[in-house]
C-alpha atoms as a PDB file:
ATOM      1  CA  UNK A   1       0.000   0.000   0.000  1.00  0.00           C
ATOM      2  CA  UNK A   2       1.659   3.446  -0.701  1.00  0.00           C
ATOM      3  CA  UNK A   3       1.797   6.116   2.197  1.00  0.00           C
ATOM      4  CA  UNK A   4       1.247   9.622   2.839  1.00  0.00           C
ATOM      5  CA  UNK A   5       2.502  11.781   5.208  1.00  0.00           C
ATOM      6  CA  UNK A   6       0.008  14.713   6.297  1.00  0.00           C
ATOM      7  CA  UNK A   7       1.769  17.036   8.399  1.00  0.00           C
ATOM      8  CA  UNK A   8      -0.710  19.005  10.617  1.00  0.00           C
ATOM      9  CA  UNK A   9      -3.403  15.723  10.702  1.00  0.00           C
ATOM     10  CA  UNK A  10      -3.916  15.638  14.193  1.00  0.00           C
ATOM     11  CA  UNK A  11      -6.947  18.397  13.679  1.00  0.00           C
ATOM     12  CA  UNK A  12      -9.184  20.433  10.788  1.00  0.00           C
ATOM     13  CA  UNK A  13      -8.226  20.013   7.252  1.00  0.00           C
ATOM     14  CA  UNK A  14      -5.288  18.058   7.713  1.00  0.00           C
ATOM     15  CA  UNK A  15      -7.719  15.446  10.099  1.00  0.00           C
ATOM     16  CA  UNK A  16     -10.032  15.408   6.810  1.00  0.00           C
ATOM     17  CA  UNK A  17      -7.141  14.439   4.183  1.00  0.00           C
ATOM     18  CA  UNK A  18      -6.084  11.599   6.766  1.00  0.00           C
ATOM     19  CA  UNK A  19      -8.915   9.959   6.771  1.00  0.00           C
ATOM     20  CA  UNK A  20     -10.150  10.488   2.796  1.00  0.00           C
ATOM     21  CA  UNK A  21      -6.675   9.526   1.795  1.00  0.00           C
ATOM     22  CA  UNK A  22      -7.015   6.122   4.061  1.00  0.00           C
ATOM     23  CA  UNK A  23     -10.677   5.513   2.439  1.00  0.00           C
ATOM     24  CA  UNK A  24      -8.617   5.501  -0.736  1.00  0.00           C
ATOM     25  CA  UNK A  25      -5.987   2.502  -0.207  1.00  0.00           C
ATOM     26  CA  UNK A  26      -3.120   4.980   1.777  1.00  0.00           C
ATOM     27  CA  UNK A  27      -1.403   4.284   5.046  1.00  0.00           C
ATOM     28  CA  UNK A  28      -1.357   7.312   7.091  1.00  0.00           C
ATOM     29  CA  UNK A  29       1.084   9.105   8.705  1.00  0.00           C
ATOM     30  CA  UNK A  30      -0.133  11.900  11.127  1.00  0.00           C
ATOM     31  CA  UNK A  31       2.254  14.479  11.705  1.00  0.00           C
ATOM     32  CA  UNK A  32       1.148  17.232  14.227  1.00  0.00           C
ATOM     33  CA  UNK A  33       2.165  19.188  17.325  1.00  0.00           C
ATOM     34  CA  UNK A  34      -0.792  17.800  18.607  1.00  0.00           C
ATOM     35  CA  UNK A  35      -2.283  14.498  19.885  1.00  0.00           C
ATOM     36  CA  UNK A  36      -2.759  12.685  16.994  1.00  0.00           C
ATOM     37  CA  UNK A  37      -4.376   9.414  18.388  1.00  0.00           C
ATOM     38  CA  UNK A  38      -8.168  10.918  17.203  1.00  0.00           C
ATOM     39  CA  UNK A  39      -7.109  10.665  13.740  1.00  0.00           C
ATOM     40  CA  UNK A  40      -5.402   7.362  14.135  1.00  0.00           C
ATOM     41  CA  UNK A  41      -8.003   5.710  16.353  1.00  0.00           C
ATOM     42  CA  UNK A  42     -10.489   7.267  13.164  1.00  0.00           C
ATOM     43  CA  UNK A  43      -8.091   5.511  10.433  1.00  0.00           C
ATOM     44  CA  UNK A  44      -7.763   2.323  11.958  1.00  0.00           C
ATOM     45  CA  UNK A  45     -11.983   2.162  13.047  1.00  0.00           C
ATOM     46  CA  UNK A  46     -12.479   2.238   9.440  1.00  0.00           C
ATOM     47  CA  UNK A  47      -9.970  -0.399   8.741  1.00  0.00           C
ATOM     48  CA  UNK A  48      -6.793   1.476   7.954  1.00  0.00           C
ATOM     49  CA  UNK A  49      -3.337   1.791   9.128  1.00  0.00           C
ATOM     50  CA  UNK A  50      -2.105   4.947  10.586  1.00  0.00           C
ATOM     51  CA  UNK A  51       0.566   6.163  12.990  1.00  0.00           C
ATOM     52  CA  UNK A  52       1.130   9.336  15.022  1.00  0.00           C
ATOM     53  CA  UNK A  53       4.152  11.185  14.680  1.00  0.00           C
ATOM     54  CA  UNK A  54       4.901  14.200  17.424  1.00  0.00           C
ATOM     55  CA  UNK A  55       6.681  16.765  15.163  1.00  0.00           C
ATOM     56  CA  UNK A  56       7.501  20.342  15.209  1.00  0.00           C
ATOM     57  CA  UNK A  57       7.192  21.230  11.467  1.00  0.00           C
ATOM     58  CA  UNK A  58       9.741  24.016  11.543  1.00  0.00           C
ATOM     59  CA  UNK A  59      12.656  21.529  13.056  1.00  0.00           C
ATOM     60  CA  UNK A  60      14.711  20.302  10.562  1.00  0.00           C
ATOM     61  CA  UNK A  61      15.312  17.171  13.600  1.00  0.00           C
ATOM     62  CA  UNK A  62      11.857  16.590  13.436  1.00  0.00           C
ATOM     63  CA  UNK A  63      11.385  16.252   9.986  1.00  0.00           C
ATOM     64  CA  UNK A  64      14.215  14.030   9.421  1.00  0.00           C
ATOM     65  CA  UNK A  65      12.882  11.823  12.152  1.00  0.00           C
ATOM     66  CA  UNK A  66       9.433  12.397  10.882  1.00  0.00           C
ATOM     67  CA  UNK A  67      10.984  10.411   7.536  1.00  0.00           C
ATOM     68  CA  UNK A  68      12.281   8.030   8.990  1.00  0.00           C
ATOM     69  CA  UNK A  69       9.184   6.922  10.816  1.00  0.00           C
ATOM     70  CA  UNK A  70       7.006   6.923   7.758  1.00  0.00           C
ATOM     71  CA  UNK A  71       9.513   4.901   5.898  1.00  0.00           C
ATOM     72  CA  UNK A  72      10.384   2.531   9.406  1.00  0.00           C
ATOM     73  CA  UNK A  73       6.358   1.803   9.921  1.00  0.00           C
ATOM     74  CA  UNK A  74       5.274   1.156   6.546  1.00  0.00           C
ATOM     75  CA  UNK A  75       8.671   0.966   3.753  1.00  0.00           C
ATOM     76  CA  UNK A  76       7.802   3.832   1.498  1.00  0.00           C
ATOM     77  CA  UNK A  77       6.741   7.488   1.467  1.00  0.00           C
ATOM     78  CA  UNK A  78       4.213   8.189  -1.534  1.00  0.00           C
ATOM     79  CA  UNK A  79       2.743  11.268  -0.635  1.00  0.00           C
ATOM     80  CA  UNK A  80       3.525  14.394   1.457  1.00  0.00           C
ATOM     81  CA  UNK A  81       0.922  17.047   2.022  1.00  0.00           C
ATOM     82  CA  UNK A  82       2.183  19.974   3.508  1.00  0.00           C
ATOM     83  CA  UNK A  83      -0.331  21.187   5.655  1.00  0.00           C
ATOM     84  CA  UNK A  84       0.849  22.398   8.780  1.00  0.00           C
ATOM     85  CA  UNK A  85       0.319  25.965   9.226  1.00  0.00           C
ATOM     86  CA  UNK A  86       0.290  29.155  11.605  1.00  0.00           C
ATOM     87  CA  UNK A  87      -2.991  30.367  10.897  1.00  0.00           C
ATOM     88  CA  UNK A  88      -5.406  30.124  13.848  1.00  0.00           C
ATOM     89  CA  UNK A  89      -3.005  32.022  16.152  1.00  0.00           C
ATOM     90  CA  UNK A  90      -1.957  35.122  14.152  1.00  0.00           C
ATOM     91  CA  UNK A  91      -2.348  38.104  15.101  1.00  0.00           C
ATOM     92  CA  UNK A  92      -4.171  40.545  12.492  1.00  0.00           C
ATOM     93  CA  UNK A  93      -3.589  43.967  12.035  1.00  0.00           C
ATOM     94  CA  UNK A  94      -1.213  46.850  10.179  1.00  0.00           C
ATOM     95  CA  UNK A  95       1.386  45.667   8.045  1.00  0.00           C
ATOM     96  CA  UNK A  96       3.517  48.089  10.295  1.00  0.00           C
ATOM     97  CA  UNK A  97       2.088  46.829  13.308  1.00  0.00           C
ATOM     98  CA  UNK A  98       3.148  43.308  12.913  1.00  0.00           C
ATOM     99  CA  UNK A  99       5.999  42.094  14.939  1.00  0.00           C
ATOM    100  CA  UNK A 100       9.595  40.522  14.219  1.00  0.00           C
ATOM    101  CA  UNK A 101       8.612  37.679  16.347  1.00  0.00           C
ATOM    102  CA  UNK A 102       4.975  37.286  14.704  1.00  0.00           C
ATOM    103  CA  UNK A 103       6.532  37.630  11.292  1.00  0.00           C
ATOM    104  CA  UNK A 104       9.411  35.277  11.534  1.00  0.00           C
ATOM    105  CA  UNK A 105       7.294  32.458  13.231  1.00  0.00           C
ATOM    106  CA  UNK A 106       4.611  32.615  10.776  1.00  0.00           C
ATOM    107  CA  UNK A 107       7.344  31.697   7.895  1.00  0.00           C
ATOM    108  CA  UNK A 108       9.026  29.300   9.751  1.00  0.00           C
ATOM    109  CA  UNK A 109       6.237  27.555   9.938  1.00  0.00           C
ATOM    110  CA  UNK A 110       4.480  27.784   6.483  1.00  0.00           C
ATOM    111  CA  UNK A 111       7.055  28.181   4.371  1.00  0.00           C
ATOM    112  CA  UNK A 112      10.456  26.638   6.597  1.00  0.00           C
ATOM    113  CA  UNK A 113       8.317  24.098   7.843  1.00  0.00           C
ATOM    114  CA  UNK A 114       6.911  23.142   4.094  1.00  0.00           C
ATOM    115  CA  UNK A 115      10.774  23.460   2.678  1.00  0.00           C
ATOM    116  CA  UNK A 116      12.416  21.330   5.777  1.00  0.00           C
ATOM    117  CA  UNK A 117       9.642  18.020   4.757  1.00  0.00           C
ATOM    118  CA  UNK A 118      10.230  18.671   1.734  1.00  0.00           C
ATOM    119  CA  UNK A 119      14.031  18.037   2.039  1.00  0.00           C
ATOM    120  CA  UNK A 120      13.144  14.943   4.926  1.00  0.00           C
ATOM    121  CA  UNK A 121      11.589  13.306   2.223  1.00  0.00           C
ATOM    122  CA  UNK A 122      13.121  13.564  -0.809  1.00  0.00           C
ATOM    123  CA  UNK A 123      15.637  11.020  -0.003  1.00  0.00           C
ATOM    124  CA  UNK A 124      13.050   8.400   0.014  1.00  0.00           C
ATOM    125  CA  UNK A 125      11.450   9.368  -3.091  1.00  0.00           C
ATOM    126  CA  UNK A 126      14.369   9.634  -5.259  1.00  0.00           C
ATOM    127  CA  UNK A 127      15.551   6.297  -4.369  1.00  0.00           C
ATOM    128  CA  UNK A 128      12.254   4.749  -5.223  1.00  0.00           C
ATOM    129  CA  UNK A 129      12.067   6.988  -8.483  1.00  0.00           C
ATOM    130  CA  UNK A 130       8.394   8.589  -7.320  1.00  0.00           C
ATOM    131  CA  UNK A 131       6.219  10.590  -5.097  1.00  0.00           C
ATOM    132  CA  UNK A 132       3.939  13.491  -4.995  1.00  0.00           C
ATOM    133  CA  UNK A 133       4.679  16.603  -2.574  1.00  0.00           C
ATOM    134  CA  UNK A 134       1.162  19.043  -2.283  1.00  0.00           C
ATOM    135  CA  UNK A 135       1.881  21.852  -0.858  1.00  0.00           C
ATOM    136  CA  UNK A 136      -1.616  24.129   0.767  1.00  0.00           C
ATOM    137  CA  UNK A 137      -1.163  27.539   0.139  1.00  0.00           C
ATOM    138  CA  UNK A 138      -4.421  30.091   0.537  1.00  0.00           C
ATOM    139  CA  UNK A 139      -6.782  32.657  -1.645  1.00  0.00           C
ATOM    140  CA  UNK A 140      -5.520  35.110   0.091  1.00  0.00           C
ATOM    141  CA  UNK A 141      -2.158  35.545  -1.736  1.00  0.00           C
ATOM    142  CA  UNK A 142      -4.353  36.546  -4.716  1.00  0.00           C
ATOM    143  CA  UNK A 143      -7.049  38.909  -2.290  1.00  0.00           C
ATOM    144  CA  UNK A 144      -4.109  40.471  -0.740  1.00  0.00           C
ATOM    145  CA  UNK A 145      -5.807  40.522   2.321  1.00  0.00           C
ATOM    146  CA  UNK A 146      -5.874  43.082   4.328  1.00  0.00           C
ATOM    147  CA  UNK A 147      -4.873  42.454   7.945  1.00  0.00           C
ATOM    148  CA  UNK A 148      -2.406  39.252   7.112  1.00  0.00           C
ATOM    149  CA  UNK A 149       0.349  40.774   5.206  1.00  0.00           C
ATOM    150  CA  UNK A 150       2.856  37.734   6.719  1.00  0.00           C
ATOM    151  CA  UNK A 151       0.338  35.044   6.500  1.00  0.00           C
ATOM    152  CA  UNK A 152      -0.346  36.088   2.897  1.00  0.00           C
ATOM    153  CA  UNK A 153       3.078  36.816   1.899  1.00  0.00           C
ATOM    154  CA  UNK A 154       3.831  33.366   3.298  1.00  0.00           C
ATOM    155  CA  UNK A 155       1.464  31.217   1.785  1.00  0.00           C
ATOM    156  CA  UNK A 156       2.857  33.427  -1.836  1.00  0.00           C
ATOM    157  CA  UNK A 157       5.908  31.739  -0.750  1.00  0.00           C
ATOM    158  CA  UNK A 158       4.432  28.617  -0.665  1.00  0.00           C
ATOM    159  CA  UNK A 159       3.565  28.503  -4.102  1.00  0.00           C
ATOM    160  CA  UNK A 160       6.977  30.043  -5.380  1.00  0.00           C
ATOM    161  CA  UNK A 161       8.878  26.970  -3.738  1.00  0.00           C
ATOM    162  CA  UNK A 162       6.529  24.756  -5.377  1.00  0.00           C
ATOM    163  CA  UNK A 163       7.263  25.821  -8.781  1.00  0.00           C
ATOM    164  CA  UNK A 164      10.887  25.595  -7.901  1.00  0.00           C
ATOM    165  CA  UNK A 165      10.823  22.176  -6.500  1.00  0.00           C
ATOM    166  CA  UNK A 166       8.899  21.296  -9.806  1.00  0.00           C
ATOM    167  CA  UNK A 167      11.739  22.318 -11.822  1.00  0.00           C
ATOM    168  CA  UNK A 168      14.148  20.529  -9.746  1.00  0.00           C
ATOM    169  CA  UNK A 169      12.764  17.380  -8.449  1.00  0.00           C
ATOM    170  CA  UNK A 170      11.121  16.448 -12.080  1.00  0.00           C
ATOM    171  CA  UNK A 171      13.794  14.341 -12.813  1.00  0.00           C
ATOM    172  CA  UNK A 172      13.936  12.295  -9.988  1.00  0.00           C
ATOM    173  CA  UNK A 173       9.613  10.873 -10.701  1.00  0.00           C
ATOM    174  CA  UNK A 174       8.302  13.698  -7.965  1.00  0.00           C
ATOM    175  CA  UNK A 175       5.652  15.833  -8.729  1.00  0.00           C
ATOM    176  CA  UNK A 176       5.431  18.720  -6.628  1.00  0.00           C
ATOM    177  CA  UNK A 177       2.233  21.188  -6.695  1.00  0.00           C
ATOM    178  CA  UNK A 178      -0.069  23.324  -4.483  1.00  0.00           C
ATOM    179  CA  UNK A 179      -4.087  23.148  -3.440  1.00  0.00           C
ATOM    180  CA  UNK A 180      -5.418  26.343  -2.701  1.00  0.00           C
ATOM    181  CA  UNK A 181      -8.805  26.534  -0.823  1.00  0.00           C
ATOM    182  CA  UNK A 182     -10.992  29.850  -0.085  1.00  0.00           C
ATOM    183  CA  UNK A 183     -11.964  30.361   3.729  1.00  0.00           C
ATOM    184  CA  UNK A 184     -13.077  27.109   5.548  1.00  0.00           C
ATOM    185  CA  UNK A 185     -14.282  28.732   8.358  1.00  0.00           C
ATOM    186  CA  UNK A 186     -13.786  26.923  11.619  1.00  0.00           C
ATOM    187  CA  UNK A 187     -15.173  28.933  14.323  1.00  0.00           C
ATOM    188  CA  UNK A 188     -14.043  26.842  17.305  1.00  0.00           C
ATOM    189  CA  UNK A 189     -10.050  28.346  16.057  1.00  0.00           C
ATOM    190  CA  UNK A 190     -11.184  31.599  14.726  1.00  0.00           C
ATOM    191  CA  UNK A 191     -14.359  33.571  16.040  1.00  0.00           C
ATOM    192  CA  UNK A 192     -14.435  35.793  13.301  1.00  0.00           C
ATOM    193  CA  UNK A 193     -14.341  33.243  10.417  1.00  0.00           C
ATOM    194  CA  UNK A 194     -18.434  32.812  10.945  1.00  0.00           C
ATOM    195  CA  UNK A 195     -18.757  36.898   9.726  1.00  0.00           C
ATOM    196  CA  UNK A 196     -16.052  36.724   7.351  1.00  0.00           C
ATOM    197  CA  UNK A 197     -17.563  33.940   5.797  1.00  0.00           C
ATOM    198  CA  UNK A 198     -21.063  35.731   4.713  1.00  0.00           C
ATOM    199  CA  UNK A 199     -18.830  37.966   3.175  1.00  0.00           C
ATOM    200  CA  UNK A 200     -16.715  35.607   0.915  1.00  0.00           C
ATOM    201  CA  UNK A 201     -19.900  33.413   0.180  1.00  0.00           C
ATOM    202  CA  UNK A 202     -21.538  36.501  -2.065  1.00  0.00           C
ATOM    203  CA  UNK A 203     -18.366  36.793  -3.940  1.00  0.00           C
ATOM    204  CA  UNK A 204     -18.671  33.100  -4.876  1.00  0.00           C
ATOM    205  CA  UNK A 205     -19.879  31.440  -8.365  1.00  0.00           C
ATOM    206  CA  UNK A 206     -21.354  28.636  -6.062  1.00  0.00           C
ATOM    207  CA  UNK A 207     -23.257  30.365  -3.255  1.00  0.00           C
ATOM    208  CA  UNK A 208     -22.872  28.375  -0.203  1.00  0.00           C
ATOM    209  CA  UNK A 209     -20.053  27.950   2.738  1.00  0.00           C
ATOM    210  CA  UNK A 210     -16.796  26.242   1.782  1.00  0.00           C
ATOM    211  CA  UNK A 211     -16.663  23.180   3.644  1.00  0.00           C
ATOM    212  CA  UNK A 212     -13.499  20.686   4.309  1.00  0.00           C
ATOM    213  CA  UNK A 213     -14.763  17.961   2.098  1.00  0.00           C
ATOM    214  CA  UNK A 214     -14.701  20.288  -0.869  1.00  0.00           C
ATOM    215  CA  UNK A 215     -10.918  20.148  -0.816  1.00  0.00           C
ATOM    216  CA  UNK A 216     -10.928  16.018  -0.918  1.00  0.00           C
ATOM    217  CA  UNK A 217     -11.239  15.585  -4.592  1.00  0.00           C
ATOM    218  CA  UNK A 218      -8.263  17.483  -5.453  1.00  0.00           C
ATOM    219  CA  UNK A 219      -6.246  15.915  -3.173  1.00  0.00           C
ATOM    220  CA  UNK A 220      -6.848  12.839  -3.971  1.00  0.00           C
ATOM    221  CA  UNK A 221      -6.392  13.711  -7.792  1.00  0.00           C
ATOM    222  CA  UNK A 222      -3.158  14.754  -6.569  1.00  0.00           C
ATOM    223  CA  UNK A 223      -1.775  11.954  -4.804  1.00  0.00           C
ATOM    224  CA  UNK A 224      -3.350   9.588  -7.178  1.00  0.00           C
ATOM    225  CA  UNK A 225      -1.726   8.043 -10.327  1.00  0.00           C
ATOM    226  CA  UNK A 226      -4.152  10.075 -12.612  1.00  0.00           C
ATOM    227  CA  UNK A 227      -1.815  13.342 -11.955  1.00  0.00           C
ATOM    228  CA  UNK A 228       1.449  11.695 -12.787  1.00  0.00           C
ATOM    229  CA  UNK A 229       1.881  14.147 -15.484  1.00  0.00           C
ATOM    230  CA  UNK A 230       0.511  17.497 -13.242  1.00  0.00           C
ATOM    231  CA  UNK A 231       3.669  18.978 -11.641  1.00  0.00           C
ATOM    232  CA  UNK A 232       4.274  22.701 -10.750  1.00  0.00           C
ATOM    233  CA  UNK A 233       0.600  23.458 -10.666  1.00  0.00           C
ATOM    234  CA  UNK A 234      -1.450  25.595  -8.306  1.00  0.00           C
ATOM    235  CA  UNK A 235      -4.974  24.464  -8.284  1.00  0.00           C
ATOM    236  CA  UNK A 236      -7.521  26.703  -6.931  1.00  0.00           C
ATOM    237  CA  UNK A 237     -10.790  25.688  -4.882  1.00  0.00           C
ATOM    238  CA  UNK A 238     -12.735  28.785  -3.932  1.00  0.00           C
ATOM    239  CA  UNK A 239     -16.447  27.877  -5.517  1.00  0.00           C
ATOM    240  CA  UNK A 240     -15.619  30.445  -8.261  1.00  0.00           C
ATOM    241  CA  UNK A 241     -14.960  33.014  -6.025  1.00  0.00           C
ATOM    242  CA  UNK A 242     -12.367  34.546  -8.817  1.00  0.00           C
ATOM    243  CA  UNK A 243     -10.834  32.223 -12.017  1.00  0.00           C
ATOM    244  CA  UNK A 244      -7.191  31.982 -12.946  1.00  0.00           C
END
């Protein structure tokens, strides 16, 4: 069976593309700060195999050992969605009001973090001549959002290291691209996603609440042998909320 790695699976979206990508044939590893054993106990309830791995995206130590746990447990590493990210507990406000500290940690997350797996992995996929690396990056590099001028300029990052890593890991069978969703709002991280949303939702082709099961499809396109000639893509899911 192959196996993906979903860093920030413990919770949220990256909970959702555990369990979707172990409906579909994958064993799981759950990468997260976090508890993982929900989203394990979840896996293996519906027959699947999963483990937990503790890890600290934006530690190259982690990472590494992150790798090695994926490959130890189940003998390959397939997939790597690149998930984790400081979202939830930013702090929004004037581009001049945001701080060193808030700023760097932000990109060490999304954007170290998402570099540092990257390099964990790739190892492991070169040797076996394949693997797909999706990389989540966010509307809101194309909204230029007011209020998150380092989560925005992070997640713009995202995207530029995934056309990069296109370019350079092409030759070795790994396809590297990005998933972009619109606001999911979760209100139980972020209050203010429920008025934000109403907003977003009347900008929208497809008038209705983006929910986490919208992003499924494409990520399972993704890490499926159907997009073995898709690398260096950034594929948007917003409901129509703007076309590229």
């Amino acid at each position: 069976m192959p196996t993906a790695i979903v860093t920030g699976g413990a919770r949220g979206l990256g909970r959702v593309y555990c369990v979707a990508l172990a409906g579909a044939g994958f064993d799981i590893v759950v990468a997260d700060v976090l508890n993982a054993t929900e989203t394990v106990d979840e896996i293996e309830a519906g027959g699947g195999r999963a483990i937990g791995c503790r890890t600290d995206v934006s530690s190259a130590g982690d990472n590494e050992a992150l790798a090695a746990a994926a490959a130890g447990a189940f003998g390959t590493i397939d997939v790597l969605i690149n998930n984790a990210a400081y979202y939830s507990q930013i702090v929004r406000g004037p581009f001049n009001e945001v701080t060193q500290e808030e700023w760097d940690r932000t990109f060490e997350i999304n954007v170290r973090g998402a570099w540092l797996a990257c390099c964990a992995v790739h190892p492991y996929m070169k040797k076996q001549g394949s693997g797909k690396i999706i990389n989540i990056s966010s509307t809101t590099c194309f909204k230029g959002t007011v209020g998150f001028p380092h989560y925005v300029a992070s997640k713009s990052a995202v995207i530029g290291l995934t056309r990069c890593l296109a370019e350079e890991l092409g030759p070795d069978g790994i396809t590297v691209n990005a998933v972009t969703p619109d606001l999911i709002p979760d209100p139980s991280l972020r209050p203010s996603d429920a008025a934000s949303d109403q907003f977003v939702v009347a900008g929208r082709s497809i008038k209705r609440t983006q929910v986490p099961d919208d992003m499924v499809g494409t990520i399972l396109y993704l890490a499926g042998r159907g997009s073995d000639f898709v690398t260096g893509q950034n594929i948007v899911v917003n409901g129509g909320a703007f076309y590229q």
